[in-house]
C-alpha atoms as a PDB file:
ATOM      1  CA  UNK A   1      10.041 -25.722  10.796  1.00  0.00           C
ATOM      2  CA  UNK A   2      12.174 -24.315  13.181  1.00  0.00           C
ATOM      3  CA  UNK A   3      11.062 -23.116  16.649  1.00  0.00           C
ATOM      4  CA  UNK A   4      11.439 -19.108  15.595  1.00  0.00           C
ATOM      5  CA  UNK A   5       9.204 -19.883  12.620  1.00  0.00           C
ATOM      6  CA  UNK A   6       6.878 -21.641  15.049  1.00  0.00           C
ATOM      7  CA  UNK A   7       6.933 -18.842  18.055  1.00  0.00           C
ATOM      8  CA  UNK A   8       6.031 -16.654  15.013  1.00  0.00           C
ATOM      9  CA  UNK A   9       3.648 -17.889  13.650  1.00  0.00           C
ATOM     10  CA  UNK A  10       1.484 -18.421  16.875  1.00  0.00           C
ATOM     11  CA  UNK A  11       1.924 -15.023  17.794  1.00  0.00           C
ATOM     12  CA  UNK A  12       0.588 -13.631  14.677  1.00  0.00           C
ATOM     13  CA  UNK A  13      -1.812 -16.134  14.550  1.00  0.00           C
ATOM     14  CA  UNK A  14      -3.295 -15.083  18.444  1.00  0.00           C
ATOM     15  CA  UNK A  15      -3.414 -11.513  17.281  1.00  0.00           C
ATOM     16  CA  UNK A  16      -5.446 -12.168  14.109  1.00  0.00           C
ATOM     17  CA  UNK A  17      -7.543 -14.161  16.173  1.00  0.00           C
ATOM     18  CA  UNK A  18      -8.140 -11.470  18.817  1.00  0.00           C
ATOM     19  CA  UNK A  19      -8.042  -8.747  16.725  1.00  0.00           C
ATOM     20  CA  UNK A  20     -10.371 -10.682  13.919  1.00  0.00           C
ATOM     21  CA  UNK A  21      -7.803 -10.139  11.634  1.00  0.00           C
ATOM     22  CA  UNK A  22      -6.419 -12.899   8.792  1.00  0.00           C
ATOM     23  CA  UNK A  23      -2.858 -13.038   7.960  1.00  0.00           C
ATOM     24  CA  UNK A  24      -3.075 -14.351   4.328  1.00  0.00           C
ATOM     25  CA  UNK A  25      -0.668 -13.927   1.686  1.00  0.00           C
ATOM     26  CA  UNK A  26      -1.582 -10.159   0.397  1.00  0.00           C
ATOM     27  CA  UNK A  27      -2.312  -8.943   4.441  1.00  0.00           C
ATOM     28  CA  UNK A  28       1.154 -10.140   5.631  1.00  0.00           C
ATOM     29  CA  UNK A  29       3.054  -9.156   2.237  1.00  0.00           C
ATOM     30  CA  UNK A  30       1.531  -5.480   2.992  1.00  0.00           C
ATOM     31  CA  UNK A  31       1.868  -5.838   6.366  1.00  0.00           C
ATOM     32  CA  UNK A  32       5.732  -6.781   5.845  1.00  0.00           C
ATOM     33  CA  UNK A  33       6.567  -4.158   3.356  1.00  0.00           C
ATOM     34  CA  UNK A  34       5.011  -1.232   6.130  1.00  0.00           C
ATOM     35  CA  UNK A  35       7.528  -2.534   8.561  1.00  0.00           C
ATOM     36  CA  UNK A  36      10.421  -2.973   6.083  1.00  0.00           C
ATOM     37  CA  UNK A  37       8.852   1.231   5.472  1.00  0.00           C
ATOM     38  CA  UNK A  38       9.913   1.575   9.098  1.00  0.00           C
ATOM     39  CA  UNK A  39      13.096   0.406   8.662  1.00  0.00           C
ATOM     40  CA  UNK A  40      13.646   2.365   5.860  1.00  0.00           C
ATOM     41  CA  UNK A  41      13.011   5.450   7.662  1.00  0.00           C
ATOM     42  CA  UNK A  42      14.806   5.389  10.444  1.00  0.00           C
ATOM     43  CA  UNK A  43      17.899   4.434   8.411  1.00  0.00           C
ATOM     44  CA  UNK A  44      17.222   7.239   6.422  1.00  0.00           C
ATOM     45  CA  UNK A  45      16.176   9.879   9.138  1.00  0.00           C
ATOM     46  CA  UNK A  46      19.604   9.528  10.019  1.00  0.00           C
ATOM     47  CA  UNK A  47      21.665   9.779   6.824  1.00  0.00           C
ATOM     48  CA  UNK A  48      19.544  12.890   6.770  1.00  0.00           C
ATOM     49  CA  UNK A  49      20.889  14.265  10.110  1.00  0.00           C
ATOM     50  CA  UNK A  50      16.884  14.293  11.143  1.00  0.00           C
ATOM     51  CA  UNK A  51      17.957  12.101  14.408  1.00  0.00           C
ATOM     52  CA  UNK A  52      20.412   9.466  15.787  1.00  0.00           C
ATOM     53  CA  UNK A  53      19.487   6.073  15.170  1.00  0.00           C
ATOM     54  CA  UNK A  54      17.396   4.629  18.008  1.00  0.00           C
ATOM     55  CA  UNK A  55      18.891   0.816  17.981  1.00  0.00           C
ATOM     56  CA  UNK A  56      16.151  -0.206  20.242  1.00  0.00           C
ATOM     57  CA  UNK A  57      13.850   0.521  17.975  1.00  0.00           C
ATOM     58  CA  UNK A  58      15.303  -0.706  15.356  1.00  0.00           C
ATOM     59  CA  UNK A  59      15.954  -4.384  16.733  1.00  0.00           C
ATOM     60  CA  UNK A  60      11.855  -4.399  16.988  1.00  0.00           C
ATOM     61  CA  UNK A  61      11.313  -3.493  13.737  1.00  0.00           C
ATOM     62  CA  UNK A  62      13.763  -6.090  12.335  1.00  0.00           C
ATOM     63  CA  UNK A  63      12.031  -8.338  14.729  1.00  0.00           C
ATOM     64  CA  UNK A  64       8.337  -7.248  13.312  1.00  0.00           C
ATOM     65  CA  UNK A  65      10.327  -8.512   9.817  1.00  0.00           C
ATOM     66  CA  UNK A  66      11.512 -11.359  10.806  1.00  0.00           C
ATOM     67  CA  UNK A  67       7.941 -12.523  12.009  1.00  0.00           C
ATOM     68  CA  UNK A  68       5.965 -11.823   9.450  1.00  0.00           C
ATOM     69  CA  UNK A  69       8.642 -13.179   6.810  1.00  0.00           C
ATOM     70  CA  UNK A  70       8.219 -16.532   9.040  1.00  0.00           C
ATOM     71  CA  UNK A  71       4.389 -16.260   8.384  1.00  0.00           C
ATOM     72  CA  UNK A  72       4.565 -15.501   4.831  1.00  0.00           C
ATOM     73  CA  UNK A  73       7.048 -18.893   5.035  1.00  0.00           C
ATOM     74  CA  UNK A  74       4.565 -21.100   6.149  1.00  0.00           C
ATOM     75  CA  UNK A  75       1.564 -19.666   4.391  1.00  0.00           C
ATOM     76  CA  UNK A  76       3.519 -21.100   1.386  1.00  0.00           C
ATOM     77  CA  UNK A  77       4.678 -24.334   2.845  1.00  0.00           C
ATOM     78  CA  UNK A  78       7.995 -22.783   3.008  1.00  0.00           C
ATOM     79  CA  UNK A  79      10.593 -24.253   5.791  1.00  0.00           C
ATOM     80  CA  UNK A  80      13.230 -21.301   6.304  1.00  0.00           C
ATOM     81  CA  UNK A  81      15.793 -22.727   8.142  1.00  0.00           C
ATOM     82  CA  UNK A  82      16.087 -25.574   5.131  1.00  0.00           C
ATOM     83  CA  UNK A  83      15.789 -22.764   2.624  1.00  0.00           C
ATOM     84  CA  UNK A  84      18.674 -20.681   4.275  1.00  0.00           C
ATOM     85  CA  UNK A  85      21.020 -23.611   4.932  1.00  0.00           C
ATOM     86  CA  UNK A  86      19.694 -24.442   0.984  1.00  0.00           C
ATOM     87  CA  UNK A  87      20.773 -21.428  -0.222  1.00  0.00           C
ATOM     88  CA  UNK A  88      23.904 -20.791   1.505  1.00  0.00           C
ATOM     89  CA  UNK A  89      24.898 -24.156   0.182  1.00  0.00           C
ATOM     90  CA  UNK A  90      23.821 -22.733  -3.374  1.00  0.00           C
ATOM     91  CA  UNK A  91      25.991 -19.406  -2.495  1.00  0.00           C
ATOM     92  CA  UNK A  92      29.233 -21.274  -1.615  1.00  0.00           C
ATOM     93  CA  UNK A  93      29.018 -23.314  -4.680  1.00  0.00           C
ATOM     94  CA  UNK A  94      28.276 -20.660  -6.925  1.00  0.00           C
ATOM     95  CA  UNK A  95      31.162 -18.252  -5.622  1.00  0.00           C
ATOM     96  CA  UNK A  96      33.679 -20.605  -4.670  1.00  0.00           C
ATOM     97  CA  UNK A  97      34.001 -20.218  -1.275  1.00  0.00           C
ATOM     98  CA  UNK A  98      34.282 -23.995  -0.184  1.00  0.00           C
END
């Protein structure tokens, strides 16, 4: 595991904990998809013309996504640095790009 996936996973971990809250598969795959929700929004708020895009809160959001796909990583005995460097190994292959 890689240090973000381990910074993340202790956070989320000390919240559950002091909020008496588990972080199990089906809490952080909700929990992610609200977030990604909040993404979506914003994005969309301003295609809409509802409001300019407020990049600072964006970067948290993307953040709050990156975290809890790191949990959701290790939950499943998932390593995501291997399984990006895996798959971007997999990409160039598969598209040529050597």
């Amino acid at each position: 595991m890689n240090e973000i996936q381990i910074k993340s996973n202790e956070i989320v971990d000390r919240i559950d904990k002091k909020m008496k809250g588990v972080h199990d598969n089906d809490t952080t795959m909700i929990h992610l998809m609200e977030e990604i929700g909040e993404i979506s929004r914003q994005i969309y708020n301003q295609k809409m013309g509802r409001g300019a895009l407020d990049k600072e809160n964006l970067a948290e959001e993307i953040a709050d996504v990156s975290m809890l796909l790191n949990k959701l990583a290790t939950l499943n005995g998932v390593d995501v640095e291997k399984a990006v460097d895996d798959k971007i190994k997999l990409l160039k292959e598969r598209h040529n790009l050597q």
